[in-house]
N, C-alpha and C. Protein backbone atom coordinates (compact mmCIF):
# COMPACT_ATOMS: atom_id res chain seq x y z
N UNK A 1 -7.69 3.88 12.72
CA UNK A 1 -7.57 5.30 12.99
C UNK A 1 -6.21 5.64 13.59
N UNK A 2 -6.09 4.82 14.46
CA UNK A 2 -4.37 5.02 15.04
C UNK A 2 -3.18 4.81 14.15
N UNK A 3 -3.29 4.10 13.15
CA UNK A 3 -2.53 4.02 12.03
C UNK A 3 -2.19 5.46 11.62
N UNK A 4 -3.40 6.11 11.42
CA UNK A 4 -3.68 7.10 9.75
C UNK A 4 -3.18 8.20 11.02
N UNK A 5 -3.38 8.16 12.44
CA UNK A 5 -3.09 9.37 13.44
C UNK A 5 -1.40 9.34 12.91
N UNK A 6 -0.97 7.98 13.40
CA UNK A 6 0.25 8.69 13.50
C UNK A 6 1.05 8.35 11.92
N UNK A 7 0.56 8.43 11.09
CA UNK A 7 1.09 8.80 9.53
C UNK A 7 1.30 9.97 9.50
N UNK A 8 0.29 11.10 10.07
CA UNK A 8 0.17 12.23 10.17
C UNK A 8 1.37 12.98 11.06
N UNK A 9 1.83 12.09 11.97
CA UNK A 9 2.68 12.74 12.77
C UNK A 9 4.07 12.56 12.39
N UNK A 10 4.24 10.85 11.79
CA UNK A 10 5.88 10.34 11.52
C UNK A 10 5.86 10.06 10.33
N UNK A 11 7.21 9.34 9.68
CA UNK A 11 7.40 9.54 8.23
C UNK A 11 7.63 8.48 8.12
N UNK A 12 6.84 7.51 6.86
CA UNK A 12 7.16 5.80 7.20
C UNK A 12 7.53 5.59 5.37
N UNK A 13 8.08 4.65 5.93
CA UNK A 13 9.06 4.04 4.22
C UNK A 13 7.88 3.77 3.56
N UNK A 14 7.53 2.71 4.32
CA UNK A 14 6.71 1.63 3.47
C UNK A 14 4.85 0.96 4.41
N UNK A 15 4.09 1.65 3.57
CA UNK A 15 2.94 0.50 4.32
C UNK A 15 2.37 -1.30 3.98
N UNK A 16 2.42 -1.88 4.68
CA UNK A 16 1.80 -2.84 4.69
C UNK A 16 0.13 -3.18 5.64
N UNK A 17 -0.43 -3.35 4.87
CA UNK A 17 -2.03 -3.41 5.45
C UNK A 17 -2.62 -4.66 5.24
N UNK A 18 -3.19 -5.24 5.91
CA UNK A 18 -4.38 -6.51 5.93
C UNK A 18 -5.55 -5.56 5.26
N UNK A 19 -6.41 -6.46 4.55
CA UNK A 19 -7.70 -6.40 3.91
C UNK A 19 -8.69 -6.20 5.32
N UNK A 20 -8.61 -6.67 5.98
CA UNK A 20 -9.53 -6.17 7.24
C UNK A 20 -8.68 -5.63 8.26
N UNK A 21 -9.66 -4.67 8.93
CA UNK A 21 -8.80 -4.37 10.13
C UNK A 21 -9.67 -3.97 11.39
N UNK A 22 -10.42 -4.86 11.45
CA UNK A 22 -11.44 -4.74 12.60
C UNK A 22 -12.71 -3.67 12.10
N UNK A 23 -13.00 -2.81 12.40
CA UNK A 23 -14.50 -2.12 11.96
C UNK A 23 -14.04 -1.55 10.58
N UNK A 24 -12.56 -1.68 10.09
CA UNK A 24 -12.00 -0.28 8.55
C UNK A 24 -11.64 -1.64 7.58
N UNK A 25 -11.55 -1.40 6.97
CA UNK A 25 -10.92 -2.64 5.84
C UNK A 25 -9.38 -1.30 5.27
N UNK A 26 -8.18 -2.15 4.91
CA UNK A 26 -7.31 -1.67 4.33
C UNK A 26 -7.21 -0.70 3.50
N UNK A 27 -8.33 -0.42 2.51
CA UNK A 27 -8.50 0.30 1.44
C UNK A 27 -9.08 1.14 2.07
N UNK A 28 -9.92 1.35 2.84
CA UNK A 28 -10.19 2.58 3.53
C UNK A 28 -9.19 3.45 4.00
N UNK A 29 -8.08 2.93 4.74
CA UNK A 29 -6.95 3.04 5.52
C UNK A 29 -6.02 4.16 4.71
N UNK A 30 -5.86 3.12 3.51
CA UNK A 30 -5.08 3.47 2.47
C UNK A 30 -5.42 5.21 1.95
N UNK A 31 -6.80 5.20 1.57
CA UNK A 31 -7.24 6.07 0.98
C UNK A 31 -7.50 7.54 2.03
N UNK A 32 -7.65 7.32 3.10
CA UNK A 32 -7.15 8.63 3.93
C UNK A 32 -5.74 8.46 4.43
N UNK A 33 -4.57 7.72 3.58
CA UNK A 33 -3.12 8.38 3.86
C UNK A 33 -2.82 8.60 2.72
N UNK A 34 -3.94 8.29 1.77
CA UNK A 34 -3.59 9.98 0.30
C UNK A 34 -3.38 8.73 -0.89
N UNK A 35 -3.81 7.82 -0.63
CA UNK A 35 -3.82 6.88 -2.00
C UNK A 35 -2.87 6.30 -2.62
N UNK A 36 -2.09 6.39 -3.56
CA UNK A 36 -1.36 5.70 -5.09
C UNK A 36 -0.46 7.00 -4.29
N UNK A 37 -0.78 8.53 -4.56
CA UNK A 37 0.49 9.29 -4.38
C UNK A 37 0.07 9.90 -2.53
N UNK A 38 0.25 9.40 -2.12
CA UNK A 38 0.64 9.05 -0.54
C UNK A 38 2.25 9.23 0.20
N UNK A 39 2.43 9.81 1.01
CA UNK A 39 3.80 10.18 1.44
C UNK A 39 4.79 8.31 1.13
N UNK A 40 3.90 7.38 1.96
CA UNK A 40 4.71 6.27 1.65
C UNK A 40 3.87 5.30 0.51
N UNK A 41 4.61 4.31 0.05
CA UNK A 41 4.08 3.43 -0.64
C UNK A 41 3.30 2.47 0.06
N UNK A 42 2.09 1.35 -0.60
CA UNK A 42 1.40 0.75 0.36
C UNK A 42 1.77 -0.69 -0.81
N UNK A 43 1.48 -1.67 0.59
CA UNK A 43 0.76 -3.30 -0.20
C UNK A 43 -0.13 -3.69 0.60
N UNK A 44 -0.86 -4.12 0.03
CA UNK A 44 -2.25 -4.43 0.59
C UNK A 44 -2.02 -6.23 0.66
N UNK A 45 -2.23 -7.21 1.86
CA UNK A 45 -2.05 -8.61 2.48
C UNK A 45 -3.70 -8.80 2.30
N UNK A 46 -3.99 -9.75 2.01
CA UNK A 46 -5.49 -10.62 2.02
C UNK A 46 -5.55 -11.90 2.02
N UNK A 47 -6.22 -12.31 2.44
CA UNK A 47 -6.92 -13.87 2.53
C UNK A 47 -7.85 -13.65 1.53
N UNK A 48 -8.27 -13.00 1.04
CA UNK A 48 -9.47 -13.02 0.46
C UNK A 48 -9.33 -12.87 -1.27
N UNK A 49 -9.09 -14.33 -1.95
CA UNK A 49 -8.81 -14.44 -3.07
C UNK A 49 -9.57 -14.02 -3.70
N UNK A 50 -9.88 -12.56 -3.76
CA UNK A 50 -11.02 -12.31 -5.19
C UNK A 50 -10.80 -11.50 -5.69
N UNK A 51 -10.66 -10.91 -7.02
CA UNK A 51 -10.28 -9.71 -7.65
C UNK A 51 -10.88 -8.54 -7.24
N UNK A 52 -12.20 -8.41 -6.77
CA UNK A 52 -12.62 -7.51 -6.13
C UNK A 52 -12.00 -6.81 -5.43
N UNK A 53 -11.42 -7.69 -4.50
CA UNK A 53 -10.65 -7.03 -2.83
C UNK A 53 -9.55 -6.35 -3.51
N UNK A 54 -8.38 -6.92 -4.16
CA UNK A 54 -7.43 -6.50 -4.75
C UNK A 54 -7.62 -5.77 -5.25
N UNK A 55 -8.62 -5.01 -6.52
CA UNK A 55 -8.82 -4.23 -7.15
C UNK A 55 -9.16 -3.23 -6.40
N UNK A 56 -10.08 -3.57 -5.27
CA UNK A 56 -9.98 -2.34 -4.36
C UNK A 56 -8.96 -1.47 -3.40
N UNK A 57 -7.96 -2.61 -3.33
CA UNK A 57 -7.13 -2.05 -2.40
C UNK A 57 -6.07 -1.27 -3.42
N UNK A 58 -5.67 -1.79 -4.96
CA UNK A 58 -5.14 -0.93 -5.70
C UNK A 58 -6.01 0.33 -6.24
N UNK A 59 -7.14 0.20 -6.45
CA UNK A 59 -7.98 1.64 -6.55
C UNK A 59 -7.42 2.57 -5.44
N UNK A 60 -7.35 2.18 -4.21
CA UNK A 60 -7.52 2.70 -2.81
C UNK A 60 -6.24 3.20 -3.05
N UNK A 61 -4.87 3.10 -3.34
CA UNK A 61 -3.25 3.44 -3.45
C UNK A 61 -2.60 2.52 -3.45
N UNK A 62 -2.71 1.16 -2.93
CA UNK A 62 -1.81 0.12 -2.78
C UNK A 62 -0.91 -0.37 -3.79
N UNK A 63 0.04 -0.09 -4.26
CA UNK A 63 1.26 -0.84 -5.24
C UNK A 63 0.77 -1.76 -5.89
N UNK A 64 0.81 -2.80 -5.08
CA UNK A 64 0.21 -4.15 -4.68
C UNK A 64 -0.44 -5.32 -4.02
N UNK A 65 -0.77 -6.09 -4.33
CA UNK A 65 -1.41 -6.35 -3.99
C UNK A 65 -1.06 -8.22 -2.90
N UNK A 66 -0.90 -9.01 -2.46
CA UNK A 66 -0.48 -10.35 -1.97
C UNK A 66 -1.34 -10.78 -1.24
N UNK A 67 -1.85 -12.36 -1.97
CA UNK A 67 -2.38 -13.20 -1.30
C UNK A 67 -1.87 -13.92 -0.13
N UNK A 68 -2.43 -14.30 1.16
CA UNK A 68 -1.85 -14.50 2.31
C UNK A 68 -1.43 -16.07 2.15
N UNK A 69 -2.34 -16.47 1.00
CA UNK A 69 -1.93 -18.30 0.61
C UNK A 69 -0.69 -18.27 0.16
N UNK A 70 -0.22 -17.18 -0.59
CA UNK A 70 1.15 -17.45 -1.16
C UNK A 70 2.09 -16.59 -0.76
N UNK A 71 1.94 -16.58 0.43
CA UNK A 71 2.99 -15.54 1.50
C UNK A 71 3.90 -16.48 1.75
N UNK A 72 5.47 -15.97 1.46
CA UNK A 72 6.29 -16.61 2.00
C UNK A 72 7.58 -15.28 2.31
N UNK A 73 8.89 -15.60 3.07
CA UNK A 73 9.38 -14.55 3.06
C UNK A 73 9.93 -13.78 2.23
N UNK A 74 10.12 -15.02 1.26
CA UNK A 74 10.86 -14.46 -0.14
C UNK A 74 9.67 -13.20 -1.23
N UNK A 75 9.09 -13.80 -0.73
CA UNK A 75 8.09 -13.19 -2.15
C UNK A 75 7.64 -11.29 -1.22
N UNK A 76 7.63 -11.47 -0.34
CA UNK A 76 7.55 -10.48 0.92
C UNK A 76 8.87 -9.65 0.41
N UNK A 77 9.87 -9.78 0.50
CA UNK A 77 11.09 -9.31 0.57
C UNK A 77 11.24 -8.56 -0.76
N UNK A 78 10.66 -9.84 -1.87
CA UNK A 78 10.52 -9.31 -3.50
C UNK A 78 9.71 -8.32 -3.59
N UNK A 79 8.45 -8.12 -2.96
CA UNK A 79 7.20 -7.56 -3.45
C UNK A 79 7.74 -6.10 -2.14
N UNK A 80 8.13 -5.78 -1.39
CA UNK A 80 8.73 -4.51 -0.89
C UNK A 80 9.73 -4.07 -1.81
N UNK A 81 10.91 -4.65 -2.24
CA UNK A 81 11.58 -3.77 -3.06
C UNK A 81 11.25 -3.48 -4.01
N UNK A 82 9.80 -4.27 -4.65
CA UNK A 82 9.29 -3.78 -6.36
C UNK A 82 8.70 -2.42 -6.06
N UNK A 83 7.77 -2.44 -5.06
CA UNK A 83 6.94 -1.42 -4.31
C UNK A 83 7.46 -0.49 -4.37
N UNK A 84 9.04 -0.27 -3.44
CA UNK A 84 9.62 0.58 -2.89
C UNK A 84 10.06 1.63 -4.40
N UNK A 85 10.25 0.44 -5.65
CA UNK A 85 11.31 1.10 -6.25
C UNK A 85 10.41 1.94 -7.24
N UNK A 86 9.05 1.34 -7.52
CA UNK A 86 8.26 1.64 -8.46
C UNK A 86 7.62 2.78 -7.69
N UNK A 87 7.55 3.02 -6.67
CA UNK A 87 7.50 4.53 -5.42
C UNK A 87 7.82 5.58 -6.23
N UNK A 88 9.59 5.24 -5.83
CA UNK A 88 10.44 6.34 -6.11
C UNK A 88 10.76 6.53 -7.80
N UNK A 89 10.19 5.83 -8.29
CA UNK A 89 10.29 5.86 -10.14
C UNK A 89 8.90 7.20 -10.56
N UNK A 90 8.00 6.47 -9.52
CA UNK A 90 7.03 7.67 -9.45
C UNK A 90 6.79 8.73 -9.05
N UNK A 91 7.47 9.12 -8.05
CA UNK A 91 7.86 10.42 -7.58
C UNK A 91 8.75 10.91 -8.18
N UNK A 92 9.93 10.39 -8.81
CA UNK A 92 10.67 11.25 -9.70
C UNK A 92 9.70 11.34 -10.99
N UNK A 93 9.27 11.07 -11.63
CA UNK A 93 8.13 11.37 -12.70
C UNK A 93 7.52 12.29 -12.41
N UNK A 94 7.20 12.55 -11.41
CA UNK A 94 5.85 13.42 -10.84
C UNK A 94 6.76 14.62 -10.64
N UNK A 95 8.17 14.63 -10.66
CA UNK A 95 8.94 15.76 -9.78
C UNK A 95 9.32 16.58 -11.26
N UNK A 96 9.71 15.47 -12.30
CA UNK A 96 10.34 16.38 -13.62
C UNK A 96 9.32 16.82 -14.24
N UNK A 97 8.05 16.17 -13.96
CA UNK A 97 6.60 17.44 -14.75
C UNK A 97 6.37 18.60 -13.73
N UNK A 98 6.79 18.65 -12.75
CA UNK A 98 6.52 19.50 -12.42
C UNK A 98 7.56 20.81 -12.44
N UNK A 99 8.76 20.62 -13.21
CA UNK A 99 10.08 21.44 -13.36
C UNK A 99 10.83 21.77 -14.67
């Protein structure tokens, strides 16, 4: 809840979320800061190797998606700028239908 409070208040590049987050799971999270078209972009972090979770957290808005087994910094570093860029590829899409 303190997350999604202050989304509401400040302006953030980029989200990163765990699959759990004590009583909310990520995809919940996700989906009251407005989903896929959400002020920032999201990736959703899990331990929990199952297509399920993932599929939920990309239903929910998340970019993408990363297993916590194959977290390293590189792939972290890779998987924010794909995020970031495939964001702003989408918001300009969304900006020339609408002009």
């Amino acid at each position: 809840d303190e997350a999604v409070e202050q989304a509401e208040e400040k302006a953030f590049d980029l989200v990163i979320v765990d699959f759990w987050l004590g009583d909310q799971t990520g995809p919940n999270v996700l989906a009251k800061l407005g989903g896929r078209h959400g002020a920032a972009p999201a990736i959703l972090v899990t331990g929990l190797d199952h297509p399920a979770y993932k599929a939920a957290g990309l239903k929910a808005g998340a970019i993408q998606s990363i297993s916590k087994d194959l977290l390293t910094s590189t792939l972290l570093q890779d998987t924010i700028r794909s995020v970031c860029l495939t964001h702003k590829i989408e918001k300009d899409l969304v900006g020339e239908k609408r002009t």
